[in-house]
N, C-alpha and C. Protein backbone atom coordinates (compact mmCIF):
# COMPACT_ATOMS: atom_id res chain seq x y z
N UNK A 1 -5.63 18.23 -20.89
CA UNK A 1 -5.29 19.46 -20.20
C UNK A 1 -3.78 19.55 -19.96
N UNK A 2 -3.49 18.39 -20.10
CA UNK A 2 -1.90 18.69 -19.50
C UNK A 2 -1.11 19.39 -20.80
N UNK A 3 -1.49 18.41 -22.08
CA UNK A 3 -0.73 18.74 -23.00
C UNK A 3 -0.85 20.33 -23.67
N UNK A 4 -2.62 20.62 -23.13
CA UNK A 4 -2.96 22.56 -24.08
C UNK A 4 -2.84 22.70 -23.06
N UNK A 5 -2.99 22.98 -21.30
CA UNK A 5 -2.41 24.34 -20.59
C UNK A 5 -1.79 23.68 -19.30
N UNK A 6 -0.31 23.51 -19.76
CA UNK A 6 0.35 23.27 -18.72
C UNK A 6 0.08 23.46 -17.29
N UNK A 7 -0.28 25.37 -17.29
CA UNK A 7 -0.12 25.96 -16.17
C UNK A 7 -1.43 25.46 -15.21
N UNK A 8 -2.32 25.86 -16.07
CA UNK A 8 -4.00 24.79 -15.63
C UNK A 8 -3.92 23.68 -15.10
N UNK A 9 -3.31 22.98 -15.64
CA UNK A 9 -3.09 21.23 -15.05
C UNK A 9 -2.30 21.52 -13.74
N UNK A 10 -0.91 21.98 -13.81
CA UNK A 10 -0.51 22.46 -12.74
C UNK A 10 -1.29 22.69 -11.41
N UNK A 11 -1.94 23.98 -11.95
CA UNK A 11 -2.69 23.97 -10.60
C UNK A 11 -3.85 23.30 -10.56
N UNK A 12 -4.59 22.86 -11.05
CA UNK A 12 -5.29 22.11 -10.80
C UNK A 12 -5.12 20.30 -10.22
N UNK A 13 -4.04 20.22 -10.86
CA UNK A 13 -3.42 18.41 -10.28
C UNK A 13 -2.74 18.36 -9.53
N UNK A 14 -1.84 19.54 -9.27
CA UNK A 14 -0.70 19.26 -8.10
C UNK A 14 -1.04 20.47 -6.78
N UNK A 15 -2.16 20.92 -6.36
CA UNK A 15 -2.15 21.55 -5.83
C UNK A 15 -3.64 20.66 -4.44
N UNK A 16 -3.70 21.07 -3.19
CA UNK A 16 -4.91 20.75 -2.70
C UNK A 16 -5.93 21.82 -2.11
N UNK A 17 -7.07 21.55 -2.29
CA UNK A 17 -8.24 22.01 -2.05
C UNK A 17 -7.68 23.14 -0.60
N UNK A 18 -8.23 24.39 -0.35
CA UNK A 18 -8.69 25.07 0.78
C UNK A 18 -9.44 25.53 1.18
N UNK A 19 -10.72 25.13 0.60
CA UNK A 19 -11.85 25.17 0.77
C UNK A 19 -12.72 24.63 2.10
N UNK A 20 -12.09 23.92 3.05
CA UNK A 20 -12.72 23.29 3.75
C UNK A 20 -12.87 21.98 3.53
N UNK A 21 -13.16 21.32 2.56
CA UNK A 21 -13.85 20.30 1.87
C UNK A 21 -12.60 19.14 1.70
N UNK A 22 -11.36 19.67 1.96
CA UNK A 22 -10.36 19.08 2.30
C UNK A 22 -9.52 18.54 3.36
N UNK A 23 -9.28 17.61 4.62
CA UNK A 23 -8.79 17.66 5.56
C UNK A 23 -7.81 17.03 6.01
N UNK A 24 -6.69 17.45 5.98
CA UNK A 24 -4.94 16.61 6.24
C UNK A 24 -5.21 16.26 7.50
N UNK A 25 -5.37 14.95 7.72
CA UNK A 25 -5.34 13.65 9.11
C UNK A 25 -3.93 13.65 9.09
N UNK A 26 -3.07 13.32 8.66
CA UNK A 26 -1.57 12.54 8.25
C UNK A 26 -1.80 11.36 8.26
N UNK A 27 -1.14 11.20 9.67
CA UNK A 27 -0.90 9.19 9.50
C UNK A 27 -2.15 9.07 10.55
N UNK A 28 -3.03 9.67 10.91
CA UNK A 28 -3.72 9.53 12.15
C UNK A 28 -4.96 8.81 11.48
N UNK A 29 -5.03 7.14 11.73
CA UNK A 29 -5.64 6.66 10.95
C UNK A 29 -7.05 7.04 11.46
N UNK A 30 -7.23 6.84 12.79
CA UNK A 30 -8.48 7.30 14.06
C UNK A 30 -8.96 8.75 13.67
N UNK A 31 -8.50 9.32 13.51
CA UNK A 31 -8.90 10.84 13.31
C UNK A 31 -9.91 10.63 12.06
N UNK A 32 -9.29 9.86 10.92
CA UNK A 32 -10.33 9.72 9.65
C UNK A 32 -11.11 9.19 9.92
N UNK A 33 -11.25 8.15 10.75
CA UNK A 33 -12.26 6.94 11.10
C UNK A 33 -13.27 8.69 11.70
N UNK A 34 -12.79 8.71 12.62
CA UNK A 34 -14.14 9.74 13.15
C UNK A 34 -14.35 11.08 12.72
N UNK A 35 -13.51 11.65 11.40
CA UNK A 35 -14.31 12.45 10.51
C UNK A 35 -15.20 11.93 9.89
N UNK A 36 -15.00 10.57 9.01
CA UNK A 36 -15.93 9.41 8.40
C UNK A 36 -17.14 9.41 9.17
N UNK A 37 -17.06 9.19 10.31
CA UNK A 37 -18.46 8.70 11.45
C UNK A 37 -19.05 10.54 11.31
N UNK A 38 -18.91 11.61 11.46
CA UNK A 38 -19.63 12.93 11.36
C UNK A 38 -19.89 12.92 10.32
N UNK A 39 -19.48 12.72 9.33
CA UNK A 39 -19.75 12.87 7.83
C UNK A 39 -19.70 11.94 6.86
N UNK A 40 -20.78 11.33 6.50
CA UNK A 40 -21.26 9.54 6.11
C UNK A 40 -20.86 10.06 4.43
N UNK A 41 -20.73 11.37 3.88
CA UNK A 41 -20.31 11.91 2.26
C UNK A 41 -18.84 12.21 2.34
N UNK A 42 -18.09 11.77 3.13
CA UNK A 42 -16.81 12.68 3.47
C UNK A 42 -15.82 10.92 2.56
N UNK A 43 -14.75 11.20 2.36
CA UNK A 43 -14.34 9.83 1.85
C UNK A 43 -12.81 9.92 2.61
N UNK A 44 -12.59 8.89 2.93
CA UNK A 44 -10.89 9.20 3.77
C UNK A 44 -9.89 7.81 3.31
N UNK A 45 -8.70 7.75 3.19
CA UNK A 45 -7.94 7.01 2.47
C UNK A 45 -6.66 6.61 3.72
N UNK A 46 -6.35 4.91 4.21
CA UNK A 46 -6.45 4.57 5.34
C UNK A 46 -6.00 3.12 4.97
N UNK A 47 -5.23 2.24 5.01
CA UNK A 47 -4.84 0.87 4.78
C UNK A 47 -5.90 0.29 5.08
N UNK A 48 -6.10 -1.02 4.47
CA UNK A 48 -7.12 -1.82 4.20
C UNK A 48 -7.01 -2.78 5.58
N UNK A 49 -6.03 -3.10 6.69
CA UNK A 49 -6.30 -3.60 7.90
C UNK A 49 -6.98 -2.85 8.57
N UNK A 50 -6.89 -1.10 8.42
CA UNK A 50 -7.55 -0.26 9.32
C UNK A 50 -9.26 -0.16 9.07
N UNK A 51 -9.68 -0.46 7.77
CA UNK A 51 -11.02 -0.78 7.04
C UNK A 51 -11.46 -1.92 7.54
N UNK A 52 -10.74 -2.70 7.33
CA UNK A 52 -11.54 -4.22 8.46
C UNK A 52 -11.21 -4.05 9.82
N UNK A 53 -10.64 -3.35 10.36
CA UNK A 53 -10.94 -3.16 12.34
C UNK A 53 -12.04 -2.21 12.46
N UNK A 54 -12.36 -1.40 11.05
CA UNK A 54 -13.13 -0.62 12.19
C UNK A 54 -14.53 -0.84 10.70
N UNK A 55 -15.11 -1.77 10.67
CA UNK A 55 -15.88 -2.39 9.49
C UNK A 55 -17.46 -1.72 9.80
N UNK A 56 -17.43 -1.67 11.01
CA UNK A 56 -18.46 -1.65 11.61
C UNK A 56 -18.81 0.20 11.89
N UNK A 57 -17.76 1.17 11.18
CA UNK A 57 -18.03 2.24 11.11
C UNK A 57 -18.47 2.64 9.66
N UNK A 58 -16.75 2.23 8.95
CA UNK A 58 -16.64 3.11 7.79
C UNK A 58 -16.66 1.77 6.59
N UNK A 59 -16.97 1.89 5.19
CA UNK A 59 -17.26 1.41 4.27
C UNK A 59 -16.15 1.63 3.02
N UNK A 60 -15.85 0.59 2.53
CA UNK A 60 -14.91 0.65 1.03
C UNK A 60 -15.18 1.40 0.20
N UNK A 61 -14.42 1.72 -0.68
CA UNK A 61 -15.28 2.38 -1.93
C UNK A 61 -15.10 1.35 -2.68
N UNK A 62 -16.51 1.27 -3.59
CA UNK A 62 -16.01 0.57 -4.78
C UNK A 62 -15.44 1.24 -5.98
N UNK A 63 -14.30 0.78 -6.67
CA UNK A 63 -13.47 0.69 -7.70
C UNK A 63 -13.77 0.03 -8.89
N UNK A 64 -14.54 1.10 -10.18
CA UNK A 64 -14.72 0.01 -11.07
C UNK A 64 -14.81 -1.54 -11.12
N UNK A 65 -15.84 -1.40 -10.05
CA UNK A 65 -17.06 -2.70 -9.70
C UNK A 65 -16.08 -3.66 -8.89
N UNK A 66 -15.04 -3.54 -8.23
CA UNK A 66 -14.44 -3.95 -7.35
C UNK A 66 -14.15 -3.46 -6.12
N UNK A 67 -14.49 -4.11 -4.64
CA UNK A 67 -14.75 -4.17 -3.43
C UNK A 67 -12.68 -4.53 -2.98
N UNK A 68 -13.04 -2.95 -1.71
CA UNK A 68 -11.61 -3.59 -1.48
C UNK A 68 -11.83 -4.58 -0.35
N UNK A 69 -11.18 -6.22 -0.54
CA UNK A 69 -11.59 -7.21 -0.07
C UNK A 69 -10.04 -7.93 -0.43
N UNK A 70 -9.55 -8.79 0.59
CA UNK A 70 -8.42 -9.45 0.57
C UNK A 70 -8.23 -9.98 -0.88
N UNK A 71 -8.68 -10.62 -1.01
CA UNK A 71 -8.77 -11.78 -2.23
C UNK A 71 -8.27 -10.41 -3.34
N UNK A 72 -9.70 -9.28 -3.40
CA UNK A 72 -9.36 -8.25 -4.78
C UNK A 72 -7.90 -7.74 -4.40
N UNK A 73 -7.01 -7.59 -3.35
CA UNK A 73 -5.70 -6.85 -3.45
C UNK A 73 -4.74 -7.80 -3.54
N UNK A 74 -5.27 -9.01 -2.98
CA UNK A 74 -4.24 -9.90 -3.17
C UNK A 74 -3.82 -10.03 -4.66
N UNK A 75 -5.19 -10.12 -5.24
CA UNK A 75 -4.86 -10.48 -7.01
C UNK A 75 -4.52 -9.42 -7.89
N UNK A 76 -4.31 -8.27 -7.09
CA UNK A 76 -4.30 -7.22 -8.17
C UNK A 76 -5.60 -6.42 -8.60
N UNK A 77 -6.70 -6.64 -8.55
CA UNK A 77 -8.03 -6.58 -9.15
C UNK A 77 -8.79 -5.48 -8.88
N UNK A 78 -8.31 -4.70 -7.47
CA UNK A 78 -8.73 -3.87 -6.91
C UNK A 78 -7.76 -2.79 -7.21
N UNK A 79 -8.00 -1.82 -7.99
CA UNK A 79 -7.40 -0.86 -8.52
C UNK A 79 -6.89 0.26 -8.16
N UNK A 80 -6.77 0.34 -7.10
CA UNK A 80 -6.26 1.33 -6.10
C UNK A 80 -5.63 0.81 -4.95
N UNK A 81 -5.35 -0.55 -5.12
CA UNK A 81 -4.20 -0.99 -4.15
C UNK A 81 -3.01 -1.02 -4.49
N UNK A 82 -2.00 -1.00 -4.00
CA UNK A 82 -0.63 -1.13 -4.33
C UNK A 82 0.19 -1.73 -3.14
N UNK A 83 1.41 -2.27 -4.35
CA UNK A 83 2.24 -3.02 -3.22
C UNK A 83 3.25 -2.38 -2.31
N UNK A 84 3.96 -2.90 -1.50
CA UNK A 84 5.12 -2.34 -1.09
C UNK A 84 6.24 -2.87 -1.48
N UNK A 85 7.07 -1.28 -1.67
CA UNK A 85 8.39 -1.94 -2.48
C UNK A 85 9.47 -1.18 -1.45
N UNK A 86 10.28 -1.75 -1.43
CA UNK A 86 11.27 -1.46 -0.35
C UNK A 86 12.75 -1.89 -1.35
N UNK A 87 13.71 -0.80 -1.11
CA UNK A 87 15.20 -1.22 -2.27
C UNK A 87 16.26 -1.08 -1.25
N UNK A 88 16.86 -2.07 -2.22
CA UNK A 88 18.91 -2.13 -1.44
C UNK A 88 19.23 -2.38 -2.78
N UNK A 89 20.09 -1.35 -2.58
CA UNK A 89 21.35 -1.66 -3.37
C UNK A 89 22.09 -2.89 -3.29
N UNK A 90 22.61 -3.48 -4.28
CA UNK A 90 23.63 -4.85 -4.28
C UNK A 90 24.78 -4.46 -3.54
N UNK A 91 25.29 -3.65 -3.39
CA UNK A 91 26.55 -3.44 -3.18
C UNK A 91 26.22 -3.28 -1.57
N UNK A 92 25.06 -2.90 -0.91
CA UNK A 92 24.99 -2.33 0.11
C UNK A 92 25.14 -3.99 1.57
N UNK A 93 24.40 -4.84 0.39
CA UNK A 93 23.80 -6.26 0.93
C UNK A 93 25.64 -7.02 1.47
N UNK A 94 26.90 -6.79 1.22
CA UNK A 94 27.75 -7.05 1.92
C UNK A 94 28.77 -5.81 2.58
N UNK A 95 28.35 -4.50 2.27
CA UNK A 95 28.86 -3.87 3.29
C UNK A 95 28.65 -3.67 4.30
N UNK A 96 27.10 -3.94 4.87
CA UNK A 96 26.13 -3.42 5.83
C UNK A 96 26.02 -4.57 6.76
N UNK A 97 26.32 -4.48 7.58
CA UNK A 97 26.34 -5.80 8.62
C UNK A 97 24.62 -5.69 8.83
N UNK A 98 23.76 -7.23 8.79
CA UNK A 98 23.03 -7.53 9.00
C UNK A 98 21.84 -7.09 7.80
N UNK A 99 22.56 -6.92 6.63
CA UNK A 99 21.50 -6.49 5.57
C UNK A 99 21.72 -7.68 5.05
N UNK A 100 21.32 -8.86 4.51
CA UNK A 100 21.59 -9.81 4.35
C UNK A 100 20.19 -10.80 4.96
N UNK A 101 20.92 -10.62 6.25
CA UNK A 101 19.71 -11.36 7.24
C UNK A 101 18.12 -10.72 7.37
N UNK A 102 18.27 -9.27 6.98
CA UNK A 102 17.34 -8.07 7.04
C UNK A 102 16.35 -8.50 5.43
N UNK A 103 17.03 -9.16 4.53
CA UNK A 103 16.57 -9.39 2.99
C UNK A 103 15.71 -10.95 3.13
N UNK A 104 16.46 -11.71 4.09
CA UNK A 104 16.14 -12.90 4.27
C UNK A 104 15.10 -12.98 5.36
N UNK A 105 15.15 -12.32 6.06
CA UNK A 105 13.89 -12.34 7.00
C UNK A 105 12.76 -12.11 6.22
N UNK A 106 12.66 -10.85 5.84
CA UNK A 106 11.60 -9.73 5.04
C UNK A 106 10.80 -10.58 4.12
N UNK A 107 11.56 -11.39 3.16
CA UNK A 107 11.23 -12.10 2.06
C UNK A 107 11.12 -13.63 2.23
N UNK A 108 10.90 -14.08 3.95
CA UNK A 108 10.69 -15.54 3.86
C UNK A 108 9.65 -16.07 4.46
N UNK A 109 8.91 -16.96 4.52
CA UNK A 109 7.40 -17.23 4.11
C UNK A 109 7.09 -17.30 5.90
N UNK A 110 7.68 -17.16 6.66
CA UNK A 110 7.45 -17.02 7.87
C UNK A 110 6.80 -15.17 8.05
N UNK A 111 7.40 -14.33 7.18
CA UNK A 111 7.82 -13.17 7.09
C UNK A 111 6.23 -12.65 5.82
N UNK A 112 6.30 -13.17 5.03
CA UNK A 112 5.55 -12.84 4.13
C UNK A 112 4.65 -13.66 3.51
N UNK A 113 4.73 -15.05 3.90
CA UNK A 113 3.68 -16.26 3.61
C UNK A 113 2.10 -15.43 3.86
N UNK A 114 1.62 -16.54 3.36
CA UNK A 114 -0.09 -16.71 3.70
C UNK A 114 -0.37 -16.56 5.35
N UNK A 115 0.40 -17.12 5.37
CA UNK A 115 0.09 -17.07 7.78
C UNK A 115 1.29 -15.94 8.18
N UNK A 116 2.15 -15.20 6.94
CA UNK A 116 3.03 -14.76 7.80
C UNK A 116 2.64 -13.60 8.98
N UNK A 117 3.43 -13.27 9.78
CA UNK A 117 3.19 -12.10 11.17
C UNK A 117 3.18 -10.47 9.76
N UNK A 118 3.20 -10.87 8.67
CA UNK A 118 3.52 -9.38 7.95
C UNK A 118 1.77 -9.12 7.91
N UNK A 119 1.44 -10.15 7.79
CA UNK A 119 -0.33 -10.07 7.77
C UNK A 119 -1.13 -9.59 8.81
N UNK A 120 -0.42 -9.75 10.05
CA UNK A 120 -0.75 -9.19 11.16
C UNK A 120 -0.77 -7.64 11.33
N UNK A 121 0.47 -7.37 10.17
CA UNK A 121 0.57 -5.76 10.38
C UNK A 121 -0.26 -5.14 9.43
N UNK A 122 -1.29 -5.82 8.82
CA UNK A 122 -1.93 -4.97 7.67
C UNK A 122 -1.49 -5.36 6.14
N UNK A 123 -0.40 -6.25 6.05
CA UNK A 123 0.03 -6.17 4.83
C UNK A 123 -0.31 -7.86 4.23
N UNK A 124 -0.86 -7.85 2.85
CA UNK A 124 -1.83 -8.87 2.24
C UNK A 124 -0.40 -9.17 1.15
N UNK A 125 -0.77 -10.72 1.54
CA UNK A 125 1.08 -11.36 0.92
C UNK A 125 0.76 -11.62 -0.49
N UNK A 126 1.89 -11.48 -1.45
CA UNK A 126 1.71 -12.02 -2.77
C UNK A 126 0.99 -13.32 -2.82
N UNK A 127 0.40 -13.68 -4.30
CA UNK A 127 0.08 -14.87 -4.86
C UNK A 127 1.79 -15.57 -4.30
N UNK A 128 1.40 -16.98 -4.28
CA UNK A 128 2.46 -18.07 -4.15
C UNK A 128 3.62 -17.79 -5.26
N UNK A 129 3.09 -17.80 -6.83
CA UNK A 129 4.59 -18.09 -7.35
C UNK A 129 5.02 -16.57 -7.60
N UNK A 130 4.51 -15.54 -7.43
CA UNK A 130 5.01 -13.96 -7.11
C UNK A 130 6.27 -13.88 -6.44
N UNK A 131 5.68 -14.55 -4.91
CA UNK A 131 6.54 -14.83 -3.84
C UNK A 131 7.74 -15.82 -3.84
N UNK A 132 7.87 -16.55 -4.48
CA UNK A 132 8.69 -17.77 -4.99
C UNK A 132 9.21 -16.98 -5.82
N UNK A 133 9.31 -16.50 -6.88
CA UNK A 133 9.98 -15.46 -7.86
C UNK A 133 10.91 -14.22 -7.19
N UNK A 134 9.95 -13.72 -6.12
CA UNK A 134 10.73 -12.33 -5.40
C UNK A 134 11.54 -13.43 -4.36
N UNK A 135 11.47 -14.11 -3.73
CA UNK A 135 12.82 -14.83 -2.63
C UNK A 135 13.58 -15.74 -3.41
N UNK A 136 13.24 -15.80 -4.81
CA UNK A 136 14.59 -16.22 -5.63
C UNK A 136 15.34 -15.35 -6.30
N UNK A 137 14.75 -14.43 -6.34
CA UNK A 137 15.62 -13.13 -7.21
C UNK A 137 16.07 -12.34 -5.96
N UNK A 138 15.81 -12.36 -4.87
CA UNK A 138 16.19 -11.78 -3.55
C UNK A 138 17.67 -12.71 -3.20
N UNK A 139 17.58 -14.11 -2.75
CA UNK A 139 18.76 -14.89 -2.74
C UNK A 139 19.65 -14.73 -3.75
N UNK A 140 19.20 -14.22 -5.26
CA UNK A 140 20.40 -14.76 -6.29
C UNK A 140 20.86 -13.40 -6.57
N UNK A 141 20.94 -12.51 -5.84
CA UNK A 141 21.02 -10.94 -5.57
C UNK A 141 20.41 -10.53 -7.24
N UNK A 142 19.53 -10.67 -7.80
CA UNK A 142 19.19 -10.16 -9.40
C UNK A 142 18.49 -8.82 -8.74
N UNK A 143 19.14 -8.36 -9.99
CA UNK A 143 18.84 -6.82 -9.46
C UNK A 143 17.73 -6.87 -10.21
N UNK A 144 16.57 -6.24 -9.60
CA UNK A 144 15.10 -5.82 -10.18
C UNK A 144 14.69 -4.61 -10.52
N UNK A 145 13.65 -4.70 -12.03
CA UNK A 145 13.62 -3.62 -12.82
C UNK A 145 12.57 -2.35 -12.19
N UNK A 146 13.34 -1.54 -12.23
CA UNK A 146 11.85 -0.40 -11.75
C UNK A 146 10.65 -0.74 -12.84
């Protein structure tokens, strides 16, 4: 469709539903949780810490036979997870007082380990040598490819 009717794809892919059948929460993760609880057919999209606090309401979807479950996002496997990517410029890392320490915190295993406090906030840490790869290319300022 994209390639025979531009205009079709258009509206059809970049546009959203007003039908009802559609409902902008924003960031209000609670609000989805309890549209979810009125409506057990309704599907709502919500970080995967907010899916395990409230386990006991709302349910995963499965993803081409994959469960979103630590282990499946950790490895990649679960197909609708994604990572977080956060950028600095090289040049920015010695003009900017405290960007430096801001790169070194972010990226050190206190910070992003298996036990790190980043886990606390919802966020599921790379495999080991991922992480060993990104805080060596982080220290040796290598600039990384989009």
């Amino acid at each position: 469709m994209k390639k025979s009717d531009k205009s079709a794809y258009k509206q059809v892919c970049h546009s959203l539903r007003e039908d009802g059948h559609y409902i902008e929460a924003g960031e209000n993760d609670n609000l989805i949780v309890q549209k979810l609880e009125k409506n057990p057919n309704a599907l709502g999209i919500f970080g995967f810490s907010f899916l395990e606090q409230n386990d006991d309401k709302v349910h995963g979807s499965i993803v081409e036979g994959k469960s979103p479950e630590f282990e499946t996002i950790a490895d990649g496997s679960y197909p609708i997870s994604r990572p977080l990517f956060f950028y600095v410029k090289n040049s920015h890392i010695a003009s900017i007082p405290g960007m430096r320490e801001y790169l070194d915190e972010f990226t050190s295993e206190a910070a992003m380990g298996d036990e790190g406090y980043l886990l606390d906030k919802g966020l599921i840490p790379l495999p080991v040598k991922a992480r060993t790869k990104l805080r060596n290319d982080v220290i040796s300022g290598k600039k990384l490819a989009m």
